[in-house]
C-alpha atoms as a PDB file:
ATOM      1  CA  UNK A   1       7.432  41.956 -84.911  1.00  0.00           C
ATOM      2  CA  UNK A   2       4.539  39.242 -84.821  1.00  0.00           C
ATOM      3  CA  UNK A   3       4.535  36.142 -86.839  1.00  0.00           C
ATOM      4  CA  UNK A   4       2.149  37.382 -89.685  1.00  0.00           C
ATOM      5  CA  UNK A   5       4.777  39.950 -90.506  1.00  0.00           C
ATOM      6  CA  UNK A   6       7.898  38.034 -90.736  1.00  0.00           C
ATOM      7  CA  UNK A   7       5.997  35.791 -92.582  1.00  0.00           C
ATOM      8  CA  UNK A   8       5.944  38.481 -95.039  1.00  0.00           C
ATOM      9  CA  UNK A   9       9.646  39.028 -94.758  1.00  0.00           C
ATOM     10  CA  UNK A  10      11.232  35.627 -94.457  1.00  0.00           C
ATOM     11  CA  UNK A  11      10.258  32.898 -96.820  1.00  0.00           C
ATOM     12  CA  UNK A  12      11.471  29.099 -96.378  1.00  0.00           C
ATOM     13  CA  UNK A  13      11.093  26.620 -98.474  1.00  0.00           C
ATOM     14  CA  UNK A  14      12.760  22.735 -99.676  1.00  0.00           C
ATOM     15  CA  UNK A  15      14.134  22.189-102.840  1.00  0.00           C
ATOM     16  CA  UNK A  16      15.195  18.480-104.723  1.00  0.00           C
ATOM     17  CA  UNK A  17      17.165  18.461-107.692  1.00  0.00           C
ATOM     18  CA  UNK A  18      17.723  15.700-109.997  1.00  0.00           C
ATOM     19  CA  UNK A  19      20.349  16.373-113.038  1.00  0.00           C
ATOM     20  CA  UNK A  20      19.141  13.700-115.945  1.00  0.00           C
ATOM     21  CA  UNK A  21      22.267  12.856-117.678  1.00  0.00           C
ATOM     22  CA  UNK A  22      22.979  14.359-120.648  1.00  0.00           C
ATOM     23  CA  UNK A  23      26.737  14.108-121.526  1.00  0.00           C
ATOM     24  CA  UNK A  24      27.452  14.056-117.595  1.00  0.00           C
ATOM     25  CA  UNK A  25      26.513  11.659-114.724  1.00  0.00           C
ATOM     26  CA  UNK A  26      23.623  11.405-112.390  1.00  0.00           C
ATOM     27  CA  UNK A  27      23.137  14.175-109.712  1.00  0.00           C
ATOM     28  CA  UNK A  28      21.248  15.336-106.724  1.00  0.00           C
ATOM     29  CA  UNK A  29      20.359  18.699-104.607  1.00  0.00           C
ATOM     30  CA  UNK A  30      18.209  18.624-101.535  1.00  0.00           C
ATOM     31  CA  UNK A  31      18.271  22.240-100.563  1.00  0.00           C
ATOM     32  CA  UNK A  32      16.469  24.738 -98.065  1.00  0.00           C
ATOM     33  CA  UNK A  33      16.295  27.967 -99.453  1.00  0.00           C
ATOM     34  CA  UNK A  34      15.918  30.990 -97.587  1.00  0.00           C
ATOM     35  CA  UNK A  35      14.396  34.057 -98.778  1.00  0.00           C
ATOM     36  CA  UNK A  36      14.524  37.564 -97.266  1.00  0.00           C
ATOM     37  CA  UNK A  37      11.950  40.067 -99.007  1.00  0.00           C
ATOM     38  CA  UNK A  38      13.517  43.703 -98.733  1.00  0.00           C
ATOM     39  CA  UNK A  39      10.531  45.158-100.510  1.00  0.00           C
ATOM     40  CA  UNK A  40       8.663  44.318-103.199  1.00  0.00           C
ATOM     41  CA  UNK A  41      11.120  45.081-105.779  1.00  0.00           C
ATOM     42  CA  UNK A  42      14.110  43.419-103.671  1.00  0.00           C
ATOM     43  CA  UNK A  43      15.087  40.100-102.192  1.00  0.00           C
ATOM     44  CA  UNK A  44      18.170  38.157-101.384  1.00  0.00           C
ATOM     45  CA  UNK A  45      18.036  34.084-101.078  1.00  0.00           C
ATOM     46  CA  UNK A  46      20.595  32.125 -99.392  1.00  0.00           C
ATOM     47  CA  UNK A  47      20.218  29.254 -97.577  1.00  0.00           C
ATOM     48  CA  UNK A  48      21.825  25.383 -97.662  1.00  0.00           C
ATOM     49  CA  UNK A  49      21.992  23.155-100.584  1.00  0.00           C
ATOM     50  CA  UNK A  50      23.165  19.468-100.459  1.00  0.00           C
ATOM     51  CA  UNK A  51      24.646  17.754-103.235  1.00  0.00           C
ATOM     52  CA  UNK A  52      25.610  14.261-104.586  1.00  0.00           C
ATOM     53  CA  UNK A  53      27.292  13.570-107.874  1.00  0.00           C
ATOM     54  CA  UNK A  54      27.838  10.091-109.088  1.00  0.00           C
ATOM     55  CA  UNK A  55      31.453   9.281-110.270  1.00  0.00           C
ATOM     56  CA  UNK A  56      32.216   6.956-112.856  1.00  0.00           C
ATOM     57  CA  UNK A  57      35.939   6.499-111.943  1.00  0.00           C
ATOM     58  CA  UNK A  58      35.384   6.573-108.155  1.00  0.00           C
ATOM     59  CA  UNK A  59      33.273   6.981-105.213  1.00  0.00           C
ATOM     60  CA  UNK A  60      30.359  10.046-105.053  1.00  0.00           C
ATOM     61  CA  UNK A  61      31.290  13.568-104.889  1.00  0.00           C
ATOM     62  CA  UNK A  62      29.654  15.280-101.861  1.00  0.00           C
ATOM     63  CA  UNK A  63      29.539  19.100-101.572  1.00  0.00           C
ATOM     64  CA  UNK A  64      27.890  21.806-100.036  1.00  0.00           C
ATOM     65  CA  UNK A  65      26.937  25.280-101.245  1.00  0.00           C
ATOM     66  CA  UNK A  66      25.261  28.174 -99.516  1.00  0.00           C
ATOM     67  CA  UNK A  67      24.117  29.949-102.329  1.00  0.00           C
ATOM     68  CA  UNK A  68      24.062  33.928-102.093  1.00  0.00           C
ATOM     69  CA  UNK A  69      22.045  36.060-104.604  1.00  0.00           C
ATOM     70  CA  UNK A  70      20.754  38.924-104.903  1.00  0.00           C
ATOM     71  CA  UNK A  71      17.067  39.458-107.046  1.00  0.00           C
ATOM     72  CA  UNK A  72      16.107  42.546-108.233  1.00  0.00           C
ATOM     73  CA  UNK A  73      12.418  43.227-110.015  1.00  0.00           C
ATOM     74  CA  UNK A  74      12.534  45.113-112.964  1.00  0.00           C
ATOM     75  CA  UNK A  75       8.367  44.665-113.495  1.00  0.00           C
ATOM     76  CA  UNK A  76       6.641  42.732-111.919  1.00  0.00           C
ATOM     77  CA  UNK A  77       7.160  39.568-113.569  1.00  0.00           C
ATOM     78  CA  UNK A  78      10.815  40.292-115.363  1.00  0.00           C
ATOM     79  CA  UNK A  79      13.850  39.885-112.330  1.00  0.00           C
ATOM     80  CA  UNK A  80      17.258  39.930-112.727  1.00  0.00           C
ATOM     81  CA  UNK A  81      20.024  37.572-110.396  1.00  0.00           C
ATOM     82  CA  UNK A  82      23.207  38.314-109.135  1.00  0.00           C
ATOM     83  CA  UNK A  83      24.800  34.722-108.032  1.00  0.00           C
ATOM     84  CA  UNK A  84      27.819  34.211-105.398  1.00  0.00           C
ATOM     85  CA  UNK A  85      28.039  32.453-102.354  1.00  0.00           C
ATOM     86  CA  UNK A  86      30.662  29.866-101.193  1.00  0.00           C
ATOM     87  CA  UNK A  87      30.654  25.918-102.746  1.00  0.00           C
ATOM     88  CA  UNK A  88      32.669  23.508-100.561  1.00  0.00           C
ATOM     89  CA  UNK A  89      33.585  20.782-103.499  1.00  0.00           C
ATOM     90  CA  UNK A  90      34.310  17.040-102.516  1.00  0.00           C
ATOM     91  CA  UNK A  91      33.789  16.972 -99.222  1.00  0.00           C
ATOM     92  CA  UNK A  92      33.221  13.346 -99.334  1.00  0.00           C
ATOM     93  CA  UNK A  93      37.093  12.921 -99.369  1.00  0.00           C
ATOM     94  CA  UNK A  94      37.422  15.023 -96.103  1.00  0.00           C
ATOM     95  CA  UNK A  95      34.741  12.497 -94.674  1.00  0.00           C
ATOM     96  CA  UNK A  96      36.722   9.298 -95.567  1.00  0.00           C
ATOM     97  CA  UNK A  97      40.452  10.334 -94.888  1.00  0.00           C
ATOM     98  CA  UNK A  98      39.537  13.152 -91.942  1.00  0.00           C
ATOM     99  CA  UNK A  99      42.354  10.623 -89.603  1.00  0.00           C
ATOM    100  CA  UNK A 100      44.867  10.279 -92.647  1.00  0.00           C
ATOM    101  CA  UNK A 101      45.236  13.810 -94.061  1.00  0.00           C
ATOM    102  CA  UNK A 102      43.790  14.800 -97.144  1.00  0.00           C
ATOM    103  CA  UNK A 103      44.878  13.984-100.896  1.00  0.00           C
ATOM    104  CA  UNK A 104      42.195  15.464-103.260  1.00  0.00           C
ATOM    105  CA  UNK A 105      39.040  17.298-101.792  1.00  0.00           C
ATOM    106  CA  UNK A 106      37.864  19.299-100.085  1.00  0.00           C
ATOM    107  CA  UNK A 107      37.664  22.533-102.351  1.00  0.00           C
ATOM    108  CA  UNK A 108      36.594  25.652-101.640  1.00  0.00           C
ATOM    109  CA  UNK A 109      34.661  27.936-104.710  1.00  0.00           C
ATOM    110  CA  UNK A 110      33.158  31.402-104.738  1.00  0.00           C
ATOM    111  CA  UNK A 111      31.095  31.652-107.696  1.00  0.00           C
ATOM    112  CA  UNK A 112      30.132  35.182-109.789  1.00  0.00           C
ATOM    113  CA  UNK A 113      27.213  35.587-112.558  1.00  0.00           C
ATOM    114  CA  UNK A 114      24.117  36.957-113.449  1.00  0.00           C
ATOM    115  CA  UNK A 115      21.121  35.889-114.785  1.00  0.00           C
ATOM    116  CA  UNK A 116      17.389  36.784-116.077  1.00  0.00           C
ATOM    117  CA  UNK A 117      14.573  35.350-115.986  1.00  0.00           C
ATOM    118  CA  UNK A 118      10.346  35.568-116.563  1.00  0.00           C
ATOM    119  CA  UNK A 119       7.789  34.544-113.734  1.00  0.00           C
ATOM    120  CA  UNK A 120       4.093  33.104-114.861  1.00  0.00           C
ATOM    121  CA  UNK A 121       1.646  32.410-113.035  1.00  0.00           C
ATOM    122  CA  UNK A 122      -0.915  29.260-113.672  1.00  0.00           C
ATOM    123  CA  UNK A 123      -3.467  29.342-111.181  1.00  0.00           C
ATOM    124  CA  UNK A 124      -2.048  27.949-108.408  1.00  0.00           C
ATOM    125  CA  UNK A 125       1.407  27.313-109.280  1.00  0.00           C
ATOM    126  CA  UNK A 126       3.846  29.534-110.468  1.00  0.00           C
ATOM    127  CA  UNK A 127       6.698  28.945-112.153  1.00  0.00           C
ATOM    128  CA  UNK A 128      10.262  30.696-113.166  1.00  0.00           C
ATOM    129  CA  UNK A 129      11.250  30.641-116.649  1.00  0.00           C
ATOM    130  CA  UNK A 130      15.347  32.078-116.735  1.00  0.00           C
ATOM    131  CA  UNK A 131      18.814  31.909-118.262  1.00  0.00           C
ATOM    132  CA  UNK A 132      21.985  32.380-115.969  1.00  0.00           C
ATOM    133  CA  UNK A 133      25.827  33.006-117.382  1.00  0.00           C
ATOM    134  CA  UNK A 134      28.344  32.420-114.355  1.00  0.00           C
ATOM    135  CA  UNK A 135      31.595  31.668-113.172  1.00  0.00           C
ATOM    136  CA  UNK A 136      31.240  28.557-111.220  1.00  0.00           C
ATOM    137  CA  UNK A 137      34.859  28.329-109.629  1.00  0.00           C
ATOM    138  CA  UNK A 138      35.731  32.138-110.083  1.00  0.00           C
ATOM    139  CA  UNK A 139      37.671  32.372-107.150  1.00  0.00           C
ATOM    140  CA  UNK A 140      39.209  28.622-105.653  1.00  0.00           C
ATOM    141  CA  UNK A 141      41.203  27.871-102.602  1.00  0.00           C
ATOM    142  CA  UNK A 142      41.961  25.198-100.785  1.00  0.00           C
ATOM    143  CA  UNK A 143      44.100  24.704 -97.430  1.00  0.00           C
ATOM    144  CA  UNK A 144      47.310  24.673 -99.985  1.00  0.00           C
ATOM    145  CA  UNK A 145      46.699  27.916-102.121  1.00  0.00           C
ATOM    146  CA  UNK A 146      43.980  29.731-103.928  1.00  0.00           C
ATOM    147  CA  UNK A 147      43.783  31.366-107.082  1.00  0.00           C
ATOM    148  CA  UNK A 148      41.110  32.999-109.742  1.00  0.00           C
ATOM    149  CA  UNK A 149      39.381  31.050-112.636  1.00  0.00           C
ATOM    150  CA  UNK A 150      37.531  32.954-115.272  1.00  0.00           C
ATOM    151  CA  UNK A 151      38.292  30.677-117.798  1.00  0.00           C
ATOM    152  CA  UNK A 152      35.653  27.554-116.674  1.00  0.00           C
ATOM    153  CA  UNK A 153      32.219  29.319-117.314  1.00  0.00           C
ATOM    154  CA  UNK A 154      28.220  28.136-117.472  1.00  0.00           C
ATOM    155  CA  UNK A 155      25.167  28.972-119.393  1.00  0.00           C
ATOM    156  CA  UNK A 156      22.094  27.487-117.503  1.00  0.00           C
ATOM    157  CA  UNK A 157      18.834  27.617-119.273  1.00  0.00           C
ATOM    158  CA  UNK A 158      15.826  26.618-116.545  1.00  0.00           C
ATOM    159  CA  UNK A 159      12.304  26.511-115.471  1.00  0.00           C
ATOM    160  CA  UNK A 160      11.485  26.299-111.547  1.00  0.00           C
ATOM    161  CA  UNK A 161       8.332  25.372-110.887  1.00  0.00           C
ATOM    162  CA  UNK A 162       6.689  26.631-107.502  1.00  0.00           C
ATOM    163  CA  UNK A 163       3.999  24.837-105.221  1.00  0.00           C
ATOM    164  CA  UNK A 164       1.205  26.728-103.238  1.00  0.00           C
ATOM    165  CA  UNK A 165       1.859  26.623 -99.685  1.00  0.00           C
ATOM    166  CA  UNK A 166       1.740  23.088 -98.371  1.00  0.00           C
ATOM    167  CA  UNK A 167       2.144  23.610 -94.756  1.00  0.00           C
ATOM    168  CA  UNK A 168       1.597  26.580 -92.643  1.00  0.00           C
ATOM    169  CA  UNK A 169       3.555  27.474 -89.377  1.00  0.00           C
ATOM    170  CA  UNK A 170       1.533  28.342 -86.099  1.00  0.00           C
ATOM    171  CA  UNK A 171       3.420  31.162 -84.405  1.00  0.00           C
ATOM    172  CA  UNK A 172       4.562  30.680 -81.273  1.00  0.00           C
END
């Protein structure tokens, strides 16, 4: 396969998040998503996401999440999401007692929801407009026990905005 058609296939990209606070603290995602194109009306994204979240009654949560979903095109501008994947919570605590055993963190999640959403196009930039329903910490474990959570849930109403292509690859 040459480089113009996995181009077609396999689309990177970087992501930053930053959470304003609105009734909860100050947070930040630097991702790199990873999208593989089955065809045109299927895809699947997964990749690496990096995240901070400021503590008021301690030091920063750290965590990382490789997101799994799976994105379906009902048109060609309506797509529906399903969300998993595997969140490791608080890992900041396994950096700072990794010699002394732990006492909180780390914290293992597999998440479960669904989600809609509308894609418009502005002349160069397109953008996402959707609404996601999930379980965030549906199924939890940690090196102690695990169990299933259905009752701490999320409603996310978004917009991602998408830049054109800022750098292009030379094949190799």
């Amino acid at each position: 396969m040459c480089s113009s058609d996995l181009s077609d296939v396999v689309k990177l990209g970087i992501d930053a998040v930053f959470r304003i606070p609105i009734r909860n603290e100050f947070g930040f995602l630097a991702g790199i998503p990873l999208r593989f194109i089955a065809n045109e009306q299927f895809a699947f994204d997964t990749g690496m996401e990096f995240v901070i979240d400021s503590n008021p009654r301690g030091p920063s949560v750290w965590s990382l999440n490789i997101p799994f979903n799976f994105i379906a095109n009902a048109t060609d501008r309506f797509f529906v999401k399903l969300h998993s994947g595997m969140n490791m919570f608080d890992l900041s605590q396994t950096v700072r007692t990794v010699t002394s055993g732990l006492v909180q963190g780390p914290f293992y999640f597999i998440p479960l929801g669904f989600g809609a959403g509308y894609t418009v196009e502005a002349r160069t930039t397109m953008m996402d407009i959707f609404a996601s329903f999930r379980f965030p910490t549906f199924y939890g474990f940690t090196t102690r026990g695990s169990d299933l959570n259905a009752e701490t849930w999320q409603v996310t109403v978004g917009l991602n905005l998408y830049s054109p292509v800022l750098f292009k690859g030379s094949a190799l």
